[in-house]
Structure formats: C-alpha cells, structure tokens
C-alpha atoms as a PDB file:
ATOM      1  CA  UNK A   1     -24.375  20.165  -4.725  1.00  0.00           C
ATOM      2  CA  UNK A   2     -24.299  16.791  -6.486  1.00  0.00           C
ATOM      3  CA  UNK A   3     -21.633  13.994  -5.989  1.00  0.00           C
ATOM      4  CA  UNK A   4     -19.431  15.436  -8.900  1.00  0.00           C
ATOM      5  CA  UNK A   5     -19.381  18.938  -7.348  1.00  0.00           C
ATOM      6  CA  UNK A   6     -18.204  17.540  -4.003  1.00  0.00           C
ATOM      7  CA  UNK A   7     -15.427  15.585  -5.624  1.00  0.00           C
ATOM      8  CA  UNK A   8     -14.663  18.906  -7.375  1.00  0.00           C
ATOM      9  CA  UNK A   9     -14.341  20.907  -4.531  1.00  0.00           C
ATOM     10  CA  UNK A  10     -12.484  17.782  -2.594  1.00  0.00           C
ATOM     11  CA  UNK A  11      -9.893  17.582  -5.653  1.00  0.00           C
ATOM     12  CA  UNK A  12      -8.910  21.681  -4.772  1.00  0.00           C
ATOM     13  CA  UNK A  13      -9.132  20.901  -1.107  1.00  0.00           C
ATOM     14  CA  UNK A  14      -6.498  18.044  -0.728  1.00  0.00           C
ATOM     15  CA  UNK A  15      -5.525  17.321  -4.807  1.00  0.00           C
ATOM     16  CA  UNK A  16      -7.275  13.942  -4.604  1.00  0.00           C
ATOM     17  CA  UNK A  17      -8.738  13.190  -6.949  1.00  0.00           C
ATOM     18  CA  UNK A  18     -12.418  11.244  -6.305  1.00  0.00           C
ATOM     19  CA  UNK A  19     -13.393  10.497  -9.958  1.00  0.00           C
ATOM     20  CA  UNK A  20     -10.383   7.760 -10.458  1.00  0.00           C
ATOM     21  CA  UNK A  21     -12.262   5.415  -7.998  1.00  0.00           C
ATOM     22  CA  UNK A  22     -15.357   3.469  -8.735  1.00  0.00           C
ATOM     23  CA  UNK A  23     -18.088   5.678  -7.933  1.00  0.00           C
ATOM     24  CA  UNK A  24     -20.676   4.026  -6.677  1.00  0.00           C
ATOM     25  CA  UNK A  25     -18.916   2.771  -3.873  1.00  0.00           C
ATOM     26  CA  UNK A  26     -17.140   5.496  -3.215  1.00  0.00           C
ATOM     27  CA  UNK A  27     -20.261   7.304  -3.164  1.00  0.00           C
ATOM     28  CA  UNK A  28     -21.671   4.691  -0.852  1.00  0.00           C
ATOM     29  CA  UNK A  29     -18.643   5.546   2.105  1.00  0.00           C
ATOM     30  CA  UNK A  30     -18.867   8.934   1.574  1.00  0.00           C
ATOM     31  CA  UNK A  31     -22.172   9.310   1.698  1.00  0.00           C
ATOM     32  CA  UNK A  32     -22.425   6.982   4.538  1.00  0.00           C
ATOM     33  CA  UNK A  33     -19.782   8.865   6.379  1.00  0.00           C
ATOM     34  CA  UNK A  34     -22.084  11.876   5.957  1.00  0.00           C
ATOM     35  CA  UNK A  35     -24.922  10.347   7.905  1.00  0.00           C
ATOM     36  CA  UNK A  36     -22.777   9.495  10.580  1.00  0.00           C
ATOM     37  CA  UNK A  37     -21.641  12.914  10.910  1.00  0.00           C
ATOM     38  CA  UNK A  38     -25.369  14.314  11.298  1.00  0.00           C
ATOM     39  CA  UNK A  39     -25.534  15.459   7.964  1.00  0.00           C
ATOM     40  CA  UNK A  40     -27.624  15.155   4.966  1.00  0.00           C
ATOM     41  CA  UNK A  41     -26.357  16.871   2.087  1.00  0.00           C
ATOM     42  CA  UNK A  42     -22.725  17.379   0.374  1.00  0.00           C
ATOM     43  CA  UNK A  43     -22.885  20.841   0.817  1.00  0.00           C
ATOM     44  CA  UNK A  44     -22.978  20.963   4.820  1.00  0.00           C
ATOM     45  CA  UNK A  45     -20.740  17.965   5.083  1.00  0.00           C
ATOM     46  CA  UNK A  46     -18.273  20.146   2.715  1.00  0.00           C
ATOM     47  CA  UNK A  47     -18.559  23.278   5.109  1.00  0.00           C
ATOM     48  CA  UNK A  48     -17.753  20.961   8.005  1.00  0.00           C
ATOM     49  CA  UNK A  49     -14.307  19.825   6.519  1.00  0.00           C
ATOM     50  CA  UNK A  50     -13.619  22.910   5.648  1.00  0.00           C
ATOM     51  CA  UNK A  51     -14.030  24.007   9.058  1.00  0.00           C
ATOM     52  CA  UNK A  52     -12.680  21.501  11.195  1.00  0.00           C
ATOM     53  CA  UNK A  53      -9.537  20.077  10.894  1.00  0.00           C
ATOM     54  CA  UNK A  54     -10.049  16.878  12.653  1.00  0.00           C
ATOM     55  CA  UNK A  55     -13.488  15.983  10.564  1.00  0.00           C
ATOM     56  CA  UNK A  56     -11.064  16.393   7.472  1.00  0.00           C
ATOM     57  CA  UNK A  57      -8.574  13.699   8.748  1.00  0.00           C
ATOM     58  CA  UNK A  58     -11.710  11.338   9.713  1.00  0.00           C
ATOM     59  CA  UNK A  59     -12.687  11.764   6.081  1.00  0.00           C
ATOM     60  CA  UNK A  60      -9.392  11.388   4.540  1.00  0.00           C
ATOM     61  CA  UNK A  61      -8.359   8.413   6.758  1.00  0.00           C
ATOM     62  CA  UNK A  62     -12.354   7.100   6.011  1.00  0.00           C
ATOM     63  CA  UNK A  63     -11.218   7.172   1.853  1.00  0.00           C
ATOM     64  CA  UNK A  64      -8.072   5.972   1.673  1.00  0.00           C
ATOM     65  CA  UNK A  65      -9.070   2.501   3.206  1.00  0.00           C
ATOM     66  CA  UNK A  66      -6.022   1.977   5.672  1.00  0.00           C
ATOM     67  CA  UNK A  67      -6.475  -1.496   5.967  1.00  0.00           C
ATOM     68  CA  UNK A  68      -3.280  -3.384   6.680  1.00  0.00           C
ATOM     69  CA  UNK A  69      -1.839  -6.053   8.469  1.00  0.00           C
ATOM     70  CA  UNK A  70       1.537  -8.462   9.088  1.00  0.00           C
ATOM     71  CA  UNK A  71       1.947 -10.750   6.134  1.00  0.00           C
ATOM     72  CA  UNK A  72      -1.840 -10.802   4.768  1.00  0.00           C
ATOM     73  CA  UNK A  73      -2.963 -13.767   2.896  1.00  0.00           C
ATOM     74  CA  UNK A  74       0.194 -16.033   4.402  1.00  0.00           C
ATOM     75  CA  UNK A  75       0.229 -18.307   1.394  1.00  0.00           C
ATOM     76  CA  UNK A  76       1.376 -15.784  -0.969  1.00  0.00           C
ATOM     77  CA  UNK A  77       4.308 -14.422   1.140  1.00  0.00           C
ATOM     78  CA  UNK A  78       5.690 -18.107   1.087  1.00  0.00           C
ATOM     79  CA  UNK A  79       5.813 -18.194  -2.755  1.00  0.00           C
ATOM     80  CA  UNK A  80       7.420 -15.100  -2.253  1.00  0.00           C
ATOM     81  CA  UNK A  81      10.142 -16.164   0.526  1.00  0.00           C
ATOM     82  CA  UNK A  82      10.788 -19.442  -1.132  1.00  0.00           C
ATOM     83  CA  UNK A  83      10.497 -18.607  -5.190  1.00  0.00           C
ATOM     84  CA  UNK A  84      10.115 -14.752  -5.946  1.00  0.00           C
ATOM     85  CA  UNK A  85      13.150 -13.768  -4.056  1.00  0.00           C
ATOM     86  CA  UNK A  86      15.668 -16.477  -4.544  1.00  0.00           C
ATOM     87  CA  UNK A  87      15.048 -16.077  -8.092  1.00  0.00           C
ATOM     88  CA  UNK A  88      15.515 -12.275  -8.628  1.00  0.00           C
ATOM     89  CA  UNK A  89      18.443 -13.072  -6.504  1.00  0.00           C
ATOM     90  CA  UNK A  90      19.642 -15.146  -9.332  1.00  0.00           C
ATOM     91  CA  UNK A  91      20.346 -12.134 -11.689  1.00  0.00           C
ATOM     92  CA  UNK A  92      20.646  -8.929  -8.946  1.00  0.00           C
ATOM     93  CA  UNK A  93      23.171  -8.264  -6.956  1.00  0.00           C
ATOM     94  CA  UNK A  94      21.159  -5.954  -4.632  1.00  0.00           C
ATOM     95  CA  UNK A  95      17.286  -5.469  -4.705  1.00  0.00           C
ATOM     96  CA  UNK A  96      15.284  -2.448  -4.740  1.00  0.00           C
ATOM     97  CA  UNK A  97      11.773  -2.992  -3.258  1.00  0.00           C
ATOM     98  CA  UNK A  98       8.499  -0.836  -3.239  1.00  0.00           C
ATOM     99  CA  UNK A  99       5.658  -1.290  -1.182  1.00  0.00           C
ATOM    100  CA  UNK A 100       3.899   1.692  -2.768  1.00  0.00           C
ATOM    101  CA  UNK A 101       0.579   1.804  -0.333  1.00  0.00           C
ATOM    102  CA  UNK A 102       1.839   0.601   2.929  1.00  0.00           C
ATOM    103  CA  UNK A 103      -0.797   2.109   5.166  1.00  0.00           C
ATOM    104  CA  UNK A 104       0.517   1.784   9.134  1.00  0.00           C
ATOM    105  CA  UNK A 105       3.710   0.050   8.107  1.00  0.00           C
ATOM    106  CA  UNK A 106       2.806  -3.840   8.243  1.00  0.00           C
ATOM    107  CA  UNK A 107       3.631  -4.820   4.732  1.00  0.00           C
ATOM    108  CA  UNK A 108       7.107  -3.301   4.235  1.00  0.00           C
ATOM    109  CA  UNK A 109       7.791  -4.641   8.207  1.00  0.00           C
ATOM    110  CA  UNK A 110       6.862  -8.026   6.762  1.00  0.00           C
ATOM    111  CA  UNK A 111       9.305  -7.400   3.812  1.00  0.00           C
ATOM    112  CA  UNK A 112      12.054  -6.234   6.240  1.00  0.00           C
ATOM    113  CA  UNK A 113      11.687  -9.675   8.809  1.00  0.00           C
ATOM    114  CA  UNK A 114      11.925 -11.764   5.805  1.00  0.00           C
ATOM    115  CA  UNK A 115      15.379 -10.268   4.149  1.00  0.00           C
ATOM    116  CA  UNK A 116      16.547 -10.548   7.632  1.00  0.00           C
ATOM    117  CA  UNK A 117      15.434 -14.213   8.469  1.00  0.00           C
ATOM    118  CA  UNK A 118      16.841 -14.844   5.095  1.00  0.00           C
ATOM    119  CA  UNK A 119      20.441 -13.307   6.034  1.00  0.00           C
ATOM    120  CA  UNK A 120      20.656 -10.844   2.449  1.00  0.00           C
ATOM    121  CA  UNK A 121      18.960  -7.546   4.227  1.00  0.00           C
ATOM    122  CA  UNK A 122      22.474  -5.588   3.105  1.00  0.00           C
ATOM    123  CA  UNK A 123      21.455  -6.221   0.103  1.00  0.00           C
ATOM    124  CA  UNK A 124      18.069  -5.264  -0.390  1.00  0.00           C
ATOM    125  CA  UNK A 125      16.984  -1.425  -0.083  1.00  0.00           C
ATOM    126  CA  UNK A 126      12.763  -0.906   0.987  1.00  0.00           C
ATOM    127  CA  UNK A 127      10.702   2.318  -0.049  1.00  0.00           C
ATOM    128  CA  UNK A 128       7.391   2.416   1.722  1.00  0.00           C
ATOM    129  CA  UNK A 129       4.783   5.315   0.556  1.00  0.00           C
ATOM    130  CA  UNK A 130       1.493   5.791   1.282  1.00  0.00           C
ATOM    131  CA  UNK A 131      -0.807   9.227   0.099  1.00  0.00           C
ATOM    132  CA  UNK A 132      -2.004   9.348   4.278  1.00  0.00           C
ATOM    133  CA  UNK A 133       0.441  11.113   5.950  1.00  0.00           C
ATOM    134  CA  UNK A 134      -1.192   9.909   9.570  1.00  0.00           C
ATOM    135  CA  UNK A 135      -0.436   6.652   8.377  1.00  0.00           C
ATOM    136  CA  UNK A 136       3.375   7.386   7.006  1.00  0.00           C
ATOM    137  CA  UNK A 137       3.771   8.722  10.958  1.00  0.00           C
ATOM    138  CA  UNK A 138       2.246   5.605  12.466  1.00  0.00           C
ATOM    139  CA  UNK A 139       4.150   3.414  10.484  1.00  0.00           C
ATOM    140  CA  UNK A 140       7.757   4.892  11.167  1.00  0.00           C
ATOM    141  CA  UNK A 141       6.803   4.503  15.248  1.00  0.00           C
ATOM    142  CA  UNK A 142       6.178   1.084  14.484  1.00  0.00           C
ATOM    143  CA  UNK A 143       3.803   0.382  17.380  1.00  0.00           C
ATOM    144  CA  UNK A 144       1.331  -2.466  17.286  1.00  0.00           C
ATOM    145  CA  UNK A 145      -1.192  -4.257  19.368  1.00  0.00           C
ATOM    146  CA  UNK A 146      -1.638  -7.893  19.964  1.00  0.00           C
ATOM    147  CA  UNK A 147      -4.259  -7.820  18.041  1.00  0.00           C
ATOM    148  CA  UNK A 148      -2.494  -6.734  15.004  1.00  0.00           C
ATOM    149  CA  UNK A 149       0.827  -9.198  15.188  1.00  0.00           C
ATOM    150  CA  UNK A 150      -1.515 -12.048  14.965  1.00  0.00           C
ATOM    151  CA  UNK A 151      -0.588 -13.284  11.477  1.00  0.00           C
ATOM    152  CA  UNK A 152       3.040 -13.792  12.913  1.00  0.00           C
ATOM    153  CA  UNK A 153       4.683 -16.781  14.369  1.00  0.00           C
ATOM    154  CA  UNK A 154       5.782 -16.679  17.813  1.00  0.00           C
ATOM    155  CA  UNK A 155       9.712 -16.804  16.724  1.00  0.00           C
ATOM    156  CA  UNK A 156       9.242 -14.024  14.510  1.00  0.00           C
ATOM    157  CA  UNK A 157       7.415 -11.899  17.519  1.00  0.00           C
ATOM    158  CA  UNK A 158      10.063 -12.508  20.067  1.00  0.00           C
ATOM    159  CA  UNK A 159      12.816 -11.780  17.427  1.00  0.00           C
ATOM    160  CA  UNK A 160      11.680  -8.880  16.091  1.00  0.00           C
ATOM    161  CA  UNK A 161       9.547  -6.958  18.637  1.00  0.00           C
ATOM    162  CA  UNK A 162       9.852  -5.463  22.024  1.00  0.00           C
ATOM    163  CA  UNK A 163       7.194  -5.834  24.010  1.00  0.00           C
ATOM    164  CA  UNK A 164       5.499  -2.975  26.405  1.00  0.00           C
ATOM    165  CA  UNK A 165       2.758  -3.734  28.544  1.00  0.00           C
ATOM    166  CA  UNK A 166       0.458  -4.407  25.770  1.00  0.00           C
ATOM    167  CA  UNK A 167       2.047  -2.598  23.040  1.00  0.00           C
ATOM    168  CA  UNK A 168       4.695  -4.879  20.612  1.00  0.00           C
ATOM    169  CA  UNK A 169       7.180  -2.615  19.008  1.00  0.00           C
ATOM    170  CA  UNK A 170       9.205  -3.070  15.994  1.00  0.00           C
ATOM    171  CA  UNK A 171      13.180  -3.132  16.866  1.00  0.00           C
ATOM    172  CA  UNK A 172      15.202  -0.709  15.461  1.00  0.00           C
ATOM    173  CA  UNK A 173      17.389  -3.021  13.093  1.00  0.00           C
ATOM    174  CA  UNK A 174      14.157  -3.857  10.982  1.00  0.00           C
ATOM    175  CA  UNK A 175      12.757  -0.665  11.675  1.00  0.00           C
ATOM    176  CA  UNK A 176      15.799   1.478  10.206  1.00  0.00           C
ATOM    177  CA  UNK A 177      15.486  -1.142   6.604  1.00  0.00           C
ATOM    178  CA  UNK A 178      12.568   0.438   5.333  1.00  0.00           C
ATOM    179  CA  UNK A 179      12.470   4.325   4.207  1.00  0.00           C
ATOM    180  CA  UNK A 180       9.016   5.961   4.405  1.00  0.00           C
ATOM    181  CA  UNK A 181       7.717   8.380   2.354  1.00  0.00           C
ATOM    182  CA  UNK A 182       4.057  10.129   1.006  1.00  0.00           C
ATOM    183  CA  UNK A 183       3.410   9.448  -1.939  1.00  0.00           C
ATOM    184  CA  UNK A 184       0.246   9.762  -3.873  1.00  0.00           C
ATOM    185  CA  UNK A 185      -0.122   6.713  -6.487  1.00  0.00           C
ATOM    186  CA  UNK A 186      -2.170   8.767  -9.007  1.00  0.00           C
ATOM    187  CA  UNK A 187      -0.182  12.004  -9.597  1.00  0.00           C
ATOM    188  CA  UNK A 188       3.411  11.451  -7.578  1.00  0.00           C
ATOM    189  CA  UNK A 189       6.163  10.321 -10.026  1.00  0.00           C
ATOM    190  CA  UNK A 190       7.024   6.634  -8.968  1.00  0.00           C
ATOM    191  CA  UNK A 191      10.614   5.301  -7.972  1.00  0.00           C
ATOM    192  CA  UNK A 192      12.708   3.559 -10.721  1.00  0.00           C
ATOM    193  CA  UNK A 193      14.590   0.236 -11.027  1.00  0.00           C
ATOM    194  CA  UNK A 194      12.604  -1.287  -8.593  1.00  0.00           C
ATOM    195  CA  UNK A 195      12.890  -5.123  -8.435  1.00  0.00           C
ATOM    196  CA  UNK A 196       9.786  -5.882  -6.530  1.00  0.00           C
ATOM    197  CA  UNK A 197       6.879  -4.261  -6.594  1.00  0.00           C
ATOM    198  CA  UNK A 198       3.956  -4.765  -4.084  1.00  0.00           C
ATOM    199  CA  UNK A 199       0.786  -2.859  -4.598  1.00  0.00           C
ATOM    200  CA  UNK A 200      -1.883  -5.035  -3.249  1.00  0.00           C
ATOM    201  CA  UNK A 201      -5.436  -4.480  -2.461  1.00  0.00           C
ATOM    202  CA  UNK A 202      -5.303  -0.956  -3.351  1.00  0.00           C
ATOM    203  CA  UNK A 203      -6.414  -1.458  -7.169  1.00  0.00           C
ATOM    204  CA  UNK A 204     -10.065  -2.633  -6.489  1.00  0.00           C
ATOM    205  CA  UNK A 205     -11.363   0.804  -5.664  1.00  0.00           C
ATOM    206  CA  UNK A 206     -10.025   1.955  -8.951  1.00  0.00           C
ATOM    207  CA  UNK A 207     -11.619   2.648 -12.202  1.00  0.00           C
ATOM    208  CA  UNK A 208     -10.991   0.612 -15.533  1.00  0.00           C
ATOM    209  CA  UNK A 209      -9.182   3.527 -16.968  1.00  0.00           C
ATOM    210  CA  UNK A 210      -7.579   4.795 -13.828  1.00  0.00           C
ATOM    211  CA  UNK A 211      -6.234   0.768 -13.322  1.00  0.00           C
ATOM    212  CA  UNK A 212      -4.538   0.787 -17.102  1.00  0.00           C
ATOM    213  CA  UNK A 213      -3.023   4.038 -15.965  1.00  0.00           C
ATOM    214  CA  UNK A 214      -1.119   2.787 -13.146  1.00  0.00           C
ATOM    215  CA  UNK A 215      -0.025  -0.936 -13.949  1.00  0.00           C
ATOM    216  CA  UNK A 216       1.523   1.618 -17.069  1.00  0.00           C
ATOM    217  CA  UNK A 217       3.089   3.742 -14.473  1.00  0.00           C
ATOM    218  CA  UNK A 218       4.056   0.467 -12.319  1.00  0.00           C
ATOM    219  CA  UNK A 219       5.237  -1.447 -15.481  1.00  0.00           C
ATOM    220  CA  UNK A 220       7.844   1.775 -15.801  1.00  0.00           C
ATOM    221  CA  UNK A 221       9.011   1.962 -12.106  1.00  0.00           C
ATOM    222  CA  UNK A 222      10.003  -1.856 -12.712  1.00  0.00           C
ATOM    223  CA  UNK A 223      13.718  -3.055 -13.133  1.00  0.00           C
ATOM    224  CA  UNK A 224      14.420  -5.699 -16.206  1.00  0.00           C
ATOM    225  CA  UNK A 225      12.917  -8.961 -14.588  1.00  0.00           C
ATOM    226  CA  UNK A 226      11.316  -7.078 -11.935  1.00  0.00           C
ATOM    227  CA  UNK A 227       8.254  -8.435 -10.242  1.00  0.00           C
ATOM    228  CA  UNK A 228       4.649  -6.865  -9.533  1.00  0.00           C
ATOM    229  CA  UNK A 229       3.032  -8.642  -6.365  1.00  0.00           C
ATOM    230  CA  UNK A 230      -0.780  -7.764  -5.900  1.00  0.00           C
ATOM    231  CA  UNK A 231      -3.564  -8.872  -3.668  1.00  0.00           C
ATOM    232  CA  UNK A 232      -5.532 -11.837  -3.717  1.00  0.00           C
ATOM    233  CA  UNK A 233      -8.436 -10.100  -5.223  1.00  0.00           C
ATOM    234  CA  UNK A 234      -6.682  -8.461  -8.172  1.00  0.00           C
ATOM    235  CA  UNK A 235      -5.615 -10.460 -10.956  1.00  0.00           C
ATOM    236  CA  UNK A 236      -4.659  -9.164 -13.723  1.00  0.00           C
ATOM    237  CA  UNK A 237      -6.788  -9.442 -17.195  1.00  0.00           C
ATOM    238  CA  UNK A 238      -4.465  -9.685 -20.334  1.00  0.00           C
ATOM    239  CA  UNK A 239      -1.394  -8.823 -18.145  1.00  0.00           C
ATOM    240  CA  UNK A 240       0.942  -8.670 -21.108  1.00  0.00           C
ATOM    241  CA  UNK A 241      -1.401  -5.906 -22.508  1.00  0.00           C
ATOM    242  CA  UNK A 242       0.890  -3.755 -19.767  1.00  0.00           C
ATOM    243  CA  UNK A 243       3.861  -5.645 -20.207  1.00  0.00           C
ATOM    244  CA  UNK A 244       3.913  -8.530 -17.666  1.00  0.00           C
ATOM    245  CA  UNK A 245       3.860 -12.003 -18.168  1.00  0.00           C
ATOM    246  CA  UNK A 246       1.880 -14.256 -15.572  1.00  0.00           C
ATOM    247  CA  UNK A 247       4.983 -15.114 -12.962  1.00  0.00           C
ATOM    248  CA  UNK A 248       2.759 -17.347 -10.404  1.00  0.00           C
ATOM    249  CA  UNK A 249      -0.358 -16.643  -9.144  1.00  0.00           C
ATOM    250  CA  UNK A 250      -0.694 -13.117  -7.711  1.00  0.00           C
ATOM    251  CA  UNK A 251       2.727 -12.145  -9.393  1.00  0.00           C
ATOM    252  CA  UNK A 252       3.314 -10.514 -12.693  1.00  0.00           C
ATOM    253  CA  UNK A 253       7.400 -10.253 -14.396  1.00  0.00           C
ATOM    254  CA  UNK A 254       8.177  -7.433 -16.605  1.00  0.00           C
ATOM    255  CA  UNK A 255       8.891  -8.540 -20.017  1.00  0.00           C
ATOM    256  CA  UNK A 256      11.837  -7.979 -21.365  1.00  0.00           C
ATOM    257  CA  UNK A 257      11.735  -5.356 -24.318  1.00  0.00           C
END
C-alpha cells in the first residue's frame, strides 16, 4: 500500500479526508509517526489503528495539529481589542463569533476574557468547533497548566482562573460564554451571520484548492461587515478574489455585495 491507498482507507475509517492537506508534509508526520510506532510500512501501521483504539486517537490527535495557546501572537489580539471590535460594534447590536478550530479551548477563552474586560459579553454569543473530539472535551473542562497561561497578564490570571495546586482553571462565568461543538472544517456545514471569524493557523496544512474552498465557505458563514481573523503566517493572496477586502494586517472584511 502506497500513501494514496492509506489516505483511502483513512477517509472510510474516520471521513477525513488526507488528500486536502499538502502532501508532502503530511506524508512526512505520518510517516514519521509510523517509525515511532515500530513500523515500516502503511499497511501494518493501518492494521494497528484498526485494531487498537488508543493508537487511532494518537494518530488522529498526531494530524490534526492541536497546537493552541492563550492569546497567540499578542500583537494581533490588541488590534483586535482596541479596533476590530469597537468597530463592528459600531453597526451590530450583538455579535456572533466563531472560532472554528479551537483545539483545547485557549482561543475562544481568550475571546470570552476580552468581551468581559470590555463590559459587552451580553452581547456577544461564541461558537467554538474543532474536528478532535478529545480536544472539544478538554476544552469545555477548561483546565490548564502554568505552563500554558503564560501569554496572560497576571490581572487577567487572578480574575479569571481558579487556581488548584498546580492546575489554573477557567471560572464558570467565562467558561459558560463560549458553546463548543465538533465540527469538521472540510465537510460540516458552517454557522451563519457570524461577525467575527477566527480561523488561524489551521490553513497552512491545506492545499491551494482545498484553501479557495474554504475562505468560499468562510466568506458565506460571514455577516455583512463581518471580519475574518487568521494567523500570522497566512495572509491572504488577492483576498477580494473571495470577497474580502484587506481590513488590517491579519484581518480580512467581507465586502459588501
């Protein structure tokens, strides 16, 4: 069995589907992943997921890159406090917010601790997805180490966290803002008349085609005015080929029709 016969075979296993990411380092991972399992071909590696339950997590957890944490690349979220918000504030009464790959839970926590530092979170409703359900279940404990609250100020910590032994957990008021869901960006239908749209450092493992598939589907799933925020490594070519117009760095507006 080659490459394309294991993604075959992993598309009926768990309906994802391998050939929307760049192959070759997808390939790489997997292949790595393989190794470090004591195997050497597709084919055994394949008979071991099918086999074992918890060699089938380690490789779905391995692919879908659940890399997260509190407000990553710090800069950005300031543009967004200060400017993104206050002006989509200008012409809705109430936002609707998507952080459509949230991993463990850190980006839409961010999202939730700045509506409430900012005093509108009646206002604002947040979706989180993610396709890893392991992930989805982590995220709604909110549990994190010191380790992973790093990127947040002190004040922040001691407002919004409890703290046990060495474990900082997320209090309930943010916690109960965000609703969690699965959701799997390449074949789920998306929410609609969202406002604000994060989907960052996802879209680098993607194809060419599979990318102009999804800003399409994102560029639908968008309110009038509504904002796409991505990650500092993913800036869009030609954005108003899908519809957006260059907001600020990092963040695309839907143009009006």
């Amino acid at each position: 069995m080659d490459y394309k016969g294991f993604t075959e075979e992993i598309k009926k296993m768990c309906n994802i589907d391998l050939s929307n990411y760049k192959e070759k380092q997808m390939k790489r991972r997997i292949e790595s992943l393989i190794r470090r399992n004591g195997h050497e071909s597709y084919d055994s590696y394949l008979e071991l997921l099918k086999r074992s339950k918890h060699h089938l997590k380690e490789f779905l957890d391995y692919i879908t890159i659940n890399v997260s944490e509190f407000f990553r690349n710090p800069a950005q979220w300031q543009v967004l406090e200060r400017e993104i918000i206050p002006d989509l504030l200008k012409y809705k009464k109430r936002l609707r917010v998507w952080s459509s790959a949230c991993s463990t839970g850190e980006e839409p926590y961010s999202l939730a601790m700045i509506f409430d530092k900012m005093m509108i979170k009646s206002r604002v409703e947040i979706i989180a997805s993610d396709i890893d359900r392991v992930a989805i279940e982590k995220a709604q404990q909110g549990v994190y180490t010191a380790k992973g609250i790093t990127n947040i100020p002190s004040a922040m910590v001691k407002t919004y966290f409890e703290q046990e032994d060495d474990k900082y957990i997320i209090k309930d008021h943010i916690k109960n803002m965000v609703n969690f869901k699965i959701l799997n960006l390449l074949e789920d239908n998306y929410p609609t008349g969202c406002d604000l749209i994060l989907c960052r450092n996802v879209m680098i493992y993607f194809t060419e085609d599979t990318k102009e598939k999804l800003y399409k589907k994102f560029y639908d799933a968008l309110s009038d005015r509504g904002v796409f925020f991505v990650g500092s490594t993913e800036q869009i070519i030609m954005p108003y080929k899908y519809g957006f117009s260059n907001l600020k760095n990092f963040f695309y507006q839907k143009i009006l029709e």
